[in-house]
N, C-alpha and C. Protein backbone atom coordinates (compact mmCIF):
# COMPACT_ATOMS: atom_id res chain seq x y z
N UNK A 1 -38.78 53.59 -148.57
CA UNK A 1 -39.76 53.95 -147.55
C UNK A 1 -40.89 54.73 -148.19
N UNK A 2 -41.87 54.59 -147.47
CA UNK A 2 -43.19 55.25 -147.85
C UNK A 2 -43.15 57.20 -147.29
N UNK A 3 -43.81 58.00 -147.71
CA UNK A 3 -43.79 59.20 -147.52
C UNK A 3 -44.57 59.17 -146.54
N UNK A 4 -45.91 58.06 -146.05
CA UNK A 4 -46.34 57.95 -145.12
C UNK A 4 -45.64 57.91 -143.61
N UNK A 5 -44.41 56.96 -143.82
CA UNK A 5 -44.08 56.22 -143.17
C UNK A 5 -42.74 57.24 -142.06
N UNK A 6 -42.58 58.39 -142.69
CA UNK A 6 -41.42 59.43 -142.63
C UNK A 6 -42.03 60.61 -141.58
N UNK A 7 -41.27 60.51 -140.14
CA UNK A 7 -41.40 61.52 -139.67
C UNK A 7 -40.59 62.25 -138.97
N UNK A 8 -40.28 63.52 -138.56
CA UNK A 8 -39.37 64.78 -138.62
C UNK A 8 -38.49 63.88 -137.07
N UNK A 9 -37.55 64.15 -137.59
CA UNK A 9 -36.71 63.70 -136.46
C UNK A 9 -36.06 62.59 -136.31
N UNK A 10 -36.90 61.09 -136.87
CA UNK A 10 -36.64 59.91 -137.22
C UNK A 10 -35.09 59.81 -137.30
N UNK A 11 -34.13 58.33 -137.35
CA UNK A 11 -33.56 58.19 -137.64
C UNK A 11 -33.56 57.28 -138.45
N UNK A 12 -33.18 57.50 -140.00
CA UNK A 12 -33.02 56.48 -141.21
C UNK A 12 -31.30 56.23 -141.72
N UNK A 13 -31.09 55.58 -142.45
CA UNK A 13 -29.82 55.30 -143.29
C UNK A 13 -29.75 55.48 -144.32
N UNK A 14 -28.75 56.08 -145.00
CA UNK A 14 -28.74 56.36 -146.43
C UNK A 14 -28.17 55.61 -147.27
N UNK A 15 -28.80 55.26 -148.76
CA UNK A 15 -27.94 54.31 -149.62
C UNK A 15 -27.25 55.15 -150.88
N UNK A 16 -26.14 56.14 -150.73
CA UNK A 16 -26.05 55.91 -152.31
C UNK A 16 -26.27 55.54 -153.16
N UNK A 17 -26.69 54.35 -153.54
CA UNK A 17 -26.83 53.44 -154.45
C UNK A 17 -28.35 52.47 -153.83
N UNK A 18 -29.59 52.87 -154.81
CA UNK A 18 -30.84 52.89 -154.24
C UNK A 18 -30.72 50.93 -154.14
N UNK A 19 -30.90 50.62 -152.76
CA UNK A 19 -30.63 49.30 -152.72
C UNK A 19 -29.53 48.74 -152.37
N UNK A 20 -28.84 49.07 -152.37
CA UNK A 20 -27.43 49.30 -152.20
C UNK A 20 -26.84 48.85 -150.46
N UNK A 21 -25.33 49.13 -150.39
CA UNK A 21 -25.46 49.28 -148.71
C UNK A 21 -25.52 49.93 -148.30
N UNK A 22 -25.80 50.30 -146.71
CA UNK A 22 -26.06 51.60 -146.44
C UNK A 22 -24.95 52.50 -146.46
N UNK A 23 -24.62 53.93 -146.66
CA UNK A 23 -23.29 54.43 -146.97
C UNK A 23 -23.36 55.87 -146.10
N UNK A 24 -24.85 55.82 -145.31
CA UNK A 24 -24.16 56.82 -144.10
C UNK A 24 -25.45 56.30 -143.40
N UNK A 25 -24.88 55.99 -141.72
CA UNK A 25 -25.94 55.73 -140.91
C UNK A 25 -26.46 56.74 -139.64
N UNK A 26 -27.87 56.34 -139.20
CA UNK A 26 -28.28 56.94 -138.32
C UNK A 26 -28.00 58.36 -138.75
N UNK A 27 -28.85 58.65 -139.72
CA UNK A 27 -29.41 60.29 -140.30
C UNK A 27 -30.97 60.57 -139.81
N UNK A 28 -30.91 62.17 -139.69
CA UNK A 28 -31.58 62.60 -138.90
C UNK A 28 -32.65 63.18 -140.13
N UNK A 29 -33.99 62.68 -139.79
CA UNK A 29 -34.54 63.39 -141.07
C UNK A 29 -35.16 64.84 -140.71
N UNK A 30 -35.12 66.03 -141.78
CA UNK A 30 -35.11 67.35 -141.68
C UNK A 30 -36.13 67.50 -141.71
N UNK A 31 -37.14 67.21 -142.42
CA UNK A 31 -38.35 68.15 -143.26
C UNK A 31 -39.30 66.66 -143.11
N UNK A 32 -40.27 67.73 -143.82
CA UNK A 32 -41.49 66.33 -144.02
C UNK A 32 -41.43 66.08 -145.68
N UNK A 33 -41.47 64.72 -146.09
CA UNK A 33 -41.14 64.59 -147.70
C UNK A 33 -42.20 65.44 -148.32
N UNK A 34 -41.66 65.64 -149.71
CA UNK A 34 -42.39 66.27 -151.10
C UNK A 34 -42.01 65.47 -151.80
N UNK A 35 -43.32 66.14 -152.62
CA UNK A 35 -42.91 65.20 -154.12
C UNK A 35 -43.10 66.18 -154.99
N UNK A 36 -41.41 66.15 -156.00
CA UNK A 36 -41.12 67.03 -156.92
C UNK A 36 -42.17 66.38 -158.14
N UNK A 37 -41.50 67.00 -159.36
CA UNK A 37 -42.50 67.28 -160.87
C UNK A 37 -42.70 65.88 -161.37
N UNK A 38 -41.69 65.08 -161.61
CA UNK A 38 -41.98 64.08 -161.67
C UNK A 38 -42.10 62.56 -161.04
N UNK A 39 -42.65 63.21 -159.77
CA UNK A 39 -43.63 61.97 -159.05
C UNK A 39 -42.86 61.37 -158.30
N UNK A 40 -41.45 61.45 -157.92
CA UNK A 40 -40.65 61.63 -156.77
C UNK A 40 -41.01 61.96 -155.28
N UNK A 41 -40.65 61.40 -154.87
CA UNK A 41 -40.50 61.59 -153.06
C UNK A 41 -38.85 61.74 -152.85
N UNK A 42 -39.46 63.26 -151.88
CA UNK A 42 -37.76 63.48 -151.21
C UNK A 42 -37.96 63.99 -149.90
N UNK A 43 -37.10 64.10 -149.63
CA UNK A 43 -36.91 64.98 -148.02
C UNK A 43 -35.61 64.84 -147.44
N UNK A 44 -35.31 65.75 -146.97
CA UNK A 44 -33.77 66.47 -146.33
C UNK A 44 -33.70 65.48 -145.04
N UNK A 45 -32.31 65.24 -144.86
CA UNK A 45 -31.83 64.29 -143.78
C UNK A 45 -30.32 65.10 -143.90
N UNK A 46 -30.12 65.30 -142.61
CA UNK A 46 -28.73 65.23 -142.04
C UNK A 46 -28.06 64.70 -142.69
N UNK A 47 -26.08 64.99 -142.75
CA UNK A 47 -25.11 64.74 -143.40
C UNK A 47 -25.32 64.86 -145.16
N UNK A 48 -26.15 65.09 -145.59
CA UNK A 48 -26.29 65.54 -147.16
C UNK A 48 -27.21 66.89 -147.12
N UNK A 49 -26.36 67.41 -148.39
CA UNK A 49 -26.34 68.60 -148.36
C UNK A 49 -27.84 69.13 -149.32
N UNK A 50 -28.21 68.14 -149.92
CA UNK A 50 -29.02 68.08 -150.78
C UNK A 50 -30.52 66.98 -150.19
N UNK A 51 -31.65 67.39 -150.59
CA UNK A 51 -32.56 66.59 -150.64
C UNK A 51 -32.08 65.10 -150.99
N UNK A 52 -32.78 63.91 -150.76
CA UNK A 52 -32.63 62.62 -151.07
C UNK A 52 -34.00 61.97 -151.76
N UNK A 53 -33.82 61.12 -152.65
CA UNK A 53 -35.17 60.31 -152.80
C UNK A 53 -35.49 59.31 -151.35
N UNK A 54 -36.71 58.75 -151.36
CA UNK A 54 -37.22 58.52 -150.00
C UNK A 54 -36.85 56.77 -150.31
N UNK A 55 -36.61 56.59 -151.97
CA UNK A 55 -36.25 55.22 -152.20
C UNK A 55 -34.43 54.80 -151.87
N UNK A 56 -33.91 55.94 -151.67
CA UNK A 56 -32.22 55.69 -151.06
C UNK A 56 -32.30 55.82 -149.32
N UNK A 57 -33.66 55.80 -148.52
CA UNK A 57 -33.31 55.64 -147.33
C UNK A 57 -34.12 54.45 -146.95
N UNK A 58 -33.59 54.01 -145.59
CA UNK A 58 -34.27 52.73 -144.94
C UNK A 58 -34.51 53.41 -143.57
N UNK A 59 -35.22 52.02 -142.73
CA UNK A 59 -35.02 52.68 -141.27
C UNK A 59 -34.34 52.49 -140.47
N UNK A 60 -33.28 52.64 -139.83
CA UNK A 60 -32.00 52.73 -139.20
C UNK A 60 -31.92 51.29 -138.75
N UNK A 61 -31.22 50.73 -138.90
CA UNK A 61 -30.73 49.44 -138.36
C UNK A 61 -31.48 48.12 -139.22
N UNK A 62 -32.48 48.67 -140.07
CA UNK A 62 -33.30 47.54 -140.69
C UNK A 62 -32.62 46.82 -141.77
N UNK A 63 -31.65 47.47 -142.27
CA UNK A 63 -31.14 47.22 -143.72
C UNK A 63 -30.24 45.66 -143.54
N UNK A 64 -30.87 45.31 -144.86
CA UNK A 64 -30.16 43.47 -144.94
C UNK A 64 -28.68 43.86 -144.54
N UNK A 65 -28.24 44.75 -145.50
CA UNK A 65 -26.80 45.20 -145.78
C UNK A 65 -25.91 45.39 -144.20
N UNK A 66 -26.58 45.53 -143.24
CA UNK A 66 -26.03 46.52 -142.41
C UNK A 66 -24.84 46.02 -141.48
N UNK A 67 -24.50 44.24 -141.87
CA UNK A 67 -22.88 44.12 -141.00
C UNK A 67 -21.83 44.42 -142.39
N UNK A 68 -21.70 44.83 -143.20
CA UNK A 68 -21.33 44.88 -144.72
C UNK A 68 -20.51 46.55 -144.25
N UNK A 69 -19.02 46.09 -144.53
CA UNK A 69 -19.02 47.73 -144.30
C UNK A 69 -19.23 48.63 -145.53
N UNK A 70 -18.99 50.10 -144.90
CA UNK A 70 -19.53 50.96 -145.99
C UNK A 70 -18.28 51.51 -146.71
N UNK A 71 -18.49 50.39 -148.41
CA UNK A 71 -18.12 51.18 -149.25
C UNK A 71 -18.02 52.65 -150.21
N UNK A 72 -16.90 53.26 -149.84
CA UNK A 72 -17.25 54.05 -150.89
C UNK A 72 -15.69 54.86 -151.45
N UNK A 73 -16.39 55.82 -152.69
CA UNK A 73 -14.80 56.17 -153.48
C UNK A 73 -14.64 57.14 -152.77
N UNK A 74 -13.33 58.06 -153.36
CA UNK A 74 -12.48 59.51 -152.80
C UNK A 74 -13.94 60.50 -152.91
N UNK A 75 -14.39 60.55 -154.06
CA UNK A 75 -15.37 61.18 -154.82
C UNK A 75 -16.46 61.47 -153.28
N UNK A 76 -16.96 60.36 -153.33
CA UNK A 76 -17.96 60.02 -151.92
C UNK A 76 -17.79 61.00 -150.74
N UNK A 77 -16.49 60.49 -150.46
CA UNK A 77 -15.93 60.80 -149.22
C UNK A 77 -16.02 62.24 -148.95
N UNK A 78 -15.47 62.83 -150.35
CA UNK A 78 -14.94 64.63 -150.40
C UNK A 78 -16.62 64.83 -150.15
N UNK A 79 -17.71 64.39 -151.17
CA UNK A 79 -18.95 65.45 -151.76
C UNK A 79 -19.53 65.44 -150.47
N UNK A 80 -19.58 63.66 -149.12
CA UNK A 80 -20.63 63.82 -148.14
C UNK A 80 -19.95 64.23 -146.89
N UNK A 81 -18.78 64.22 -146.67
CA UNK A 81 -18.02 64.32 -145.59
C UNK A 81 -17.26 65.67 -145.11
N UNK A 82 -16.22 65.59 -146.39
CA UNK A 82 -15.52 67.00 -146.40
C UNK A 82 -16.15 68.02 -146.89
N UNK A 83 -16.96 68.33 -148.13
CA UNK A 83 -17.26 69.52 -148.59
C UNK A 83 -18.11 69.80 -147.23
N UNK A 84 -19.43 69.83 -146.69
CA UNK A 84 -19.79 70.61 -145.77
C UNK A 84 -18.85 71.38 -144.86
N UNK A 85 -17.88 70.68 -144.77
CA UNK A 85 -16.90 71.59 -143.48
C UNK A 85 -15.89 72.28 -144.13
N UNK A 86 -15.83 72.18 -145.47
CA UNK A 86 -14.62 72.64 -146.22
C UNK A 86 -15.91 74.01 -146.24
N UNK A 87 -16.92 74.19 -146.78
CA UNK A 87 -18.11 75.27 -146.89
C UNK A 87 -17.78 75.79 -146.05
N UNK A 88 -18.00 75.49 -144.77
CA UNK A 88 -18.28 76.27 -143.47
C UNK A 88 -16.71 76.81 -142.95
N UNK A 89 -15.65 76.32 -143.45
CA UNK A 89 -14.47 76.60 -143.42
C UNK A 89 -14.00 78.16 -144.18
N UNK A 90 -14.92 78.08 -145.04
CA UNK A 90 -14.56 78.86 -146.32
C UNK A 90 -15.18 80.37 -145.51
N UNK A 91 -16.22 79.94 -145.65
CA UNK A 91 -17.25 81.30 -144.53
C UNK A 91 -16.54 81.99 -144.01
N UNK A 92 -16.06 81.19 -142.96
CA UNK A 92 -15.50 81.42 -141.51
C UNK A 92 -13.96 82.79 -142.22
N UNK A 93 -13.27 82.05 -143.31
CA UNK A 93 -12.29 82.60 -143.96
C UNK A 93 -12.56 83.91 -144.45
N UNK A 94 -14.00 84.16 -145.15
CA UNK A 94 -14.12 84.74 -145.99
C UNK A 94 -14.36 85.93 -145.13
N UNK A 95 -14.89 86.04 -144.22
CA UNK A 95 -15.99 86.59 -143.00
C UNK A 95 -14.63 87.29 -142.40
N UNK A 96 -13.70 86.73 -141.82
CA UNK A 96 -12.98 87.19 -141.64
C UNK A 96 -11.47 87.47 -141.70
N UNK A 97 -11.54 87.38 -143.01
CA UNK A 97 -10.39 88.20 -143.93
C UNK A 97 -9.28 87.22 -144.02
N UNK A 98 -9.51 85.57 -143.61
CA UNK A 98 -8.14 84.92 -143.09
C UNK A 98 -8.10 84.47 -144.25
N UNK A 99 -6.45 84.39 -145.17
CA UNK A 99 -6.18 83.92 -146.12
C UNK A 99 -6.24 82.15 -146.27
N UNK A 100 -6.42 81.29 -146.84
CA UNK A 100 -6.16 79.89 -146.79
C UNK A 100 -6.53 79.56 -148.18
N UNK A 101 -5.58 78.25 -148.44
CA UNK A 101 -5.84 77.44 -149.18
C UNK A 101 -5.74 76.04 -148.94
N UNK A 102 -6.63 75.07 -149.93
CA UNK A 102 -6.63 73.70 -149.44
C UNK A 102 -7.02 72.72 -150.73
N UNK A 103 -6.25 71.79 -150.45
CA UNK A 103 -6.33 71.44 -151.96
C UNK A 103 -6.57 69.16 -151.58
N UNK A 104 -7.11 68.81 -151.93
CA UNK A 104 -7.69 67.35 -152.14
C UNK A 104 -7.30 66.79 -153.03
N UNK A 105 -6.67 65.61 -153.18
CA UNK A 105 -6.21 65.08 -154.32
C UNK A 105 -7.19 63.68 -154.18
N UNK A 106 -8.37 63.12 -154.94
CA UNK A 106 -9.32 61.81 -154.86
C UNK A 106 -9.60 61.25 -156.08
N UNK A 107 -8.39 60.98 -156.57
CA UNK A 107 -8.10 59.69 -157.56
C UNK A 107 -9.60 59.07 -157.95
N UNK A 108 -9.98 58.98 -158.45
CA UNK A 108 -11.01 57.72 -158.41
C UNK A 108 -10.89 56.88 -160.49
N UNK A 109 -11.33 56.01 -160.55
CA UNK A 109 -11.12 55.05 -161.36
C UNK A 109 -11.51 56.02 -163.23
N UNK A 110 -12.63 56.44 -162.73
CA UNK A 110 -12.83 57.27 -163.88
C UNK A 110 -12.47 58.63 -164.17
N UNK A 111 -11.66 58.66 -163.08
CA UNK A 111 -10.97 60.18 -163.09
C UNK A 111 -9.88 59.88 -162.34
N UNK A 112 -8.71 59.84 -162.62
CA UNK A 112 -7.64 59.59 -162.20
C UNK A 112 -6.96 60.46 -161.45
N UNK A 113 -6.98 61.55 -162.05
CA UNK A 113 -6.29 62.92 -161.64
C UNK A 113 -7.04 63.99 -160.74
N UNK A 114 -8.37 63.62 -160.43
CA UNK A 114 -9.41 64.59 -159.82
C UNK A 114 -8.87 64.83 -158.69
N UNK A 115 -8.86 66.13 -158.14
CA UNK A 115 -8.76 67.15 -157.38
C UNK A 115 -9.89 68.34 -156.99
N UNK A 116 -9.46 68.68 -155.54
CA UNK A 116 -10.49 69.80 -155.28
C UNK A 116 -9.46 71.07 -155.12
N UNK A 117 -9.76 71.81 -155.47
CA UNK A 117 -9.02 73.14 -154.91
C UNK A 117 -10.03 74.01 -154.18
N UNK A 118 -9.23 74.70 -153.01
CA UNK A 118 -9.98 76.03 -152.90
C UNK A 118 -8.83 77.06 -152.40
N UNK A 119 -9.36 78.38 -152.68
CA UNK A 119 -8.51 79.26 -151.95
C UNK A 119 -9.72 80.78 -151.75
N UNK A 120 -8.97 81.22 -151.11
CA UNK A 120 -9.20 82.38 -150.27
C UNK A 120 -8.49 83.51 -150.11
N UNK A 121 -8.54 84.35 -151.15
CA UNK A 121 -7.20 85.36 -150.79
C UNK A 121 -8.15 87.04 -151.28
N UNK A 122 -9.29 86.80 -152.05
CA UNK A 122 -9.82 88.15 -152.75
C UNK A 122 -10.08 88.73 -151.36
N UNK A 123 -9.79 90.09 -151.56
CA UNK A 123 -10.29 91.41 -151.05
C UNK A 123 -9.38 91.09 -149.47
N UNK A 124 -7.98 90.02 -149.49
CA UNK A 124 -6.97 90.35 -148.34
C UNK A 124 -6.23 91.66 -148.39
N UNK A 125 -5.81 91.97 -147.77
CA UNK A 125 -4.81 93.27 -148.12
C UNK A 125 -3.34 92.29 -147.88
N UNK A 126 -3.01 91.90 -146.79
CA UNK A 126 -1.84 90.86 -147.69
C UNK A 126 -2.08 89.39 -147.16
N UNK A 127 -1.40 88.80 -148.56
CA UNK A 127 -1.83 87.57 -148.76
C UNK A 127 -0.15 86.67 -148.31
N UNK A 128 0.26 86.00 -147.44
CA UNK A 128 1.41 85.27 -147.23
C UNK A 128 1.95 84.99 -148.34
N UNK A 129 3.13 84.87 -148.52
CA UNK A 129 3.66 84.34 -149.71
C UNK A 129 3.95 83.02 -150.06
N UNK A 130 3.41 81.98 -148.54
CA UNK A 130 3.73 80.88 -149.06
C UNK A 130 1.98 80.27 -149.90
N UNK A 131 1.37 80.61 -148.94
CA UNK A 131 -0.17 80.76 -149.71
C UNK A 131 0.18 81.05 -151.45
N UNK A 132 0.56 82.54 -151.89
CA UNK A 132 0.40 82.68 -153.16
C UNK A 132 1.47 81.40 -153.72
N UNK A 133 2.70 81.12 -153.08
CA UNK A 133 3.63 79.69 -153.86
C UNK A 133 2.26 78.86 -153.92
N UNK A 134 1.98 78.46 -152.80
CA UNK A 134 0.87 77.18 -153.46
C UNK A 134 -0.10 77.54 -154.59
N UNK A 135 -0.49 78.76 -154.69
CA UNK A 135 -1.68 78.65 -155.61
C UNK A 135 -1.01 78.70 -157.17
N UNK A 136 0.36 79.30 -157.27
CA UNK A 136 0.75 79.41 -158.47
C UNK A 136 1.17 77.84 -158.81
N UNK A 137 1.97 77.01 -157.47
CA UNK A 137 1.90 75.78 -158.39
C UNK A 137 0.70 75.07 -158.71
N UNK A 138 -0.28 75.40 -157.90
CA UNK A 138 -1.36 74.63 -158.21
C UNK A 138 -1.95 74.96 -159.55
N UNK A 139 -2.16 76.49 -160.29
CA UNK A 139 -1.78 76.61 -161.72
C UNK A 139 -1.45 75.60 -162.40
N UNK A 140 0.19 75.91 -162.45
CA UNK A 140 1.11 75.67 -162.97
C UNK A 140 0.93 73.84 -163.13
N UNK A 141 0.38 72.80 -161.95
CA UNK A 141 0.08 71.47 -162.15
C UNK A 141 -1.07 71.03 -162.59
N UNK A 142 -2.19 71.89 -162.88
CA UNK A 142 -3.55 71.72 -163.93
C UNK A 142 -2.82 71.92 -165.14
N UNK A 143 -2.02 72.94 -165.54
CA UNK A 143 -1.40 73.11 -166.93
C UNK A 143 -0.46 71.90 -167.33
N UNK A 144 -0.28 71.03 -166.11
CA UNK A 144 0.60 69.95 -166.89
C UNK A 144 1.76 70.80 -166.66
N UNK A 145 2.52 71.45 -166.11
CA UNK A 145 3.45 72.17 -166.57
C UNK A 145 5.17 72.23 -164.82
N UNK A 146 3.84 71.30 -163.99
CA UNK A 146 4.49 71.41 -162.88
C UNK A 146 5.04 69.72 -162.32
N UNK A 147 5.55 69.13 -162.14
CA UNK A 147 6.23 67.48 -161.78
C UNK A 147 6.98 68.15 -160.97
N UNK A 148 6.44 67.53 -159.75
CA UNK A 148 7.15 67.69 -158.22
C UNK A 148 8.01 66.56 -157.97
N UNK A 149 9.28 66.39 -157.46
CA UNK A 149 9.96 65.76 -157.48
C UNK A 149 9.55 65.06 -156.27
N UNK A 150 9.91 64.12 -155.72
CA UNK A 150 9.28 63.21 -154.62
C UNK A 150 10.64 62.27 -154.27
N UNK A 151 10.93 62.36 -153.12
CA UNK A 151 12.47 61.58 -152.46
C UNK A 151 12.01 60.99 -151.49
C-alpha cells in the first residue's frame, strides 16, 4: 500500500511474509505512516506490537490469498498472539505482588527445543513452593539435566 493511501482507523491485513498470505486479518491501523532512515514506510496497526512496513499490509478483504488459510509456526503464534497478554499478564503480577509462572514449549523446525519462560517471584515475601518446584526444574531442563518421565 501507498502511504498515501493509509488512514487512521482503516481496516488492513497483515502479511508476515511481504506478499505472502494474509497472517492476521482486519487490523486496525494506529498512527499515520513514517518513513524511517532508510526510505521505508511504516505505521502501527493493532495486534503487533511493533511498527510494520506499509509493503506487509493490504486492504482488508482485497488480498488474492484471502480463502487460503492462515499459516503459521509456534514461533508466530507465541510473538503475535500470546506475548501481548503474557506482557499484560506479567504487569498485572508484578503490580500486585502475585507470584506466577508460565512456561511455552514452540518446537519449530529450526529450533526444536524453543521455549518461553517467565516467572514472577522478585520482591514476594512468600513465594508457594510449588511455583519455586517449577522454576528449579525449569533450571534444571535448560541444563539438560532434567528427563521427565511421561506414562
Amino acid at each position: 500500500m501507498n502511504y498515501d493511501e493509509i488512514k487512521l482507523g482503516m481496516i488492513v491485513d497483515y502479511h508476515s511474509e511481504i506478499g505472502g498470505p494474509v497472517t492476521k486479518r482486519n487490523c486496525i491501523v494506529k498512527s499515520i505512516p513514517w518513513l524511517i532512515g532508510h526510505g521505508e514506510w511504516i505505521v502501527l496497526i493493532d495486534k503487533m506490537s511493533g511498527a510494520v512496513s506499509l509493503k506487509a499490509i493490504s486492504k482488508a478483504g482485497f488480498d488474492t490469498n484471502i480463502n487460503e488459510p492462515i499459516e503459521r509456526d509456534r514461533e508466530e503464534i507465541y510473538d503475535q498472539d500470546i506475548k501481548p497478554l503474557m506482557s499484560r499478564i506479567i504487569n498485572i503480577c508484578i503490580e500486585n505482588k502475585i507470584p506466577m509462572v508460565a512456561e511455552y514449549n514452540i518446537p519449530i523446525d529450526k529450533h526444536p527445543s524453543l521455549c518461553v519462560s517467565t516467572a514472577v517471584v522478585e520482591h514476594i515475601e512468600h513465594v508457594p513452593e510449588h511455583i519455586l518446584s517449577i522454576l528449579l526444574i525449569q533450571q534444571l531442563n535448560r541444563k539438560g539435566l532434567y528427563k521427565p518421565t511421561i506414562e
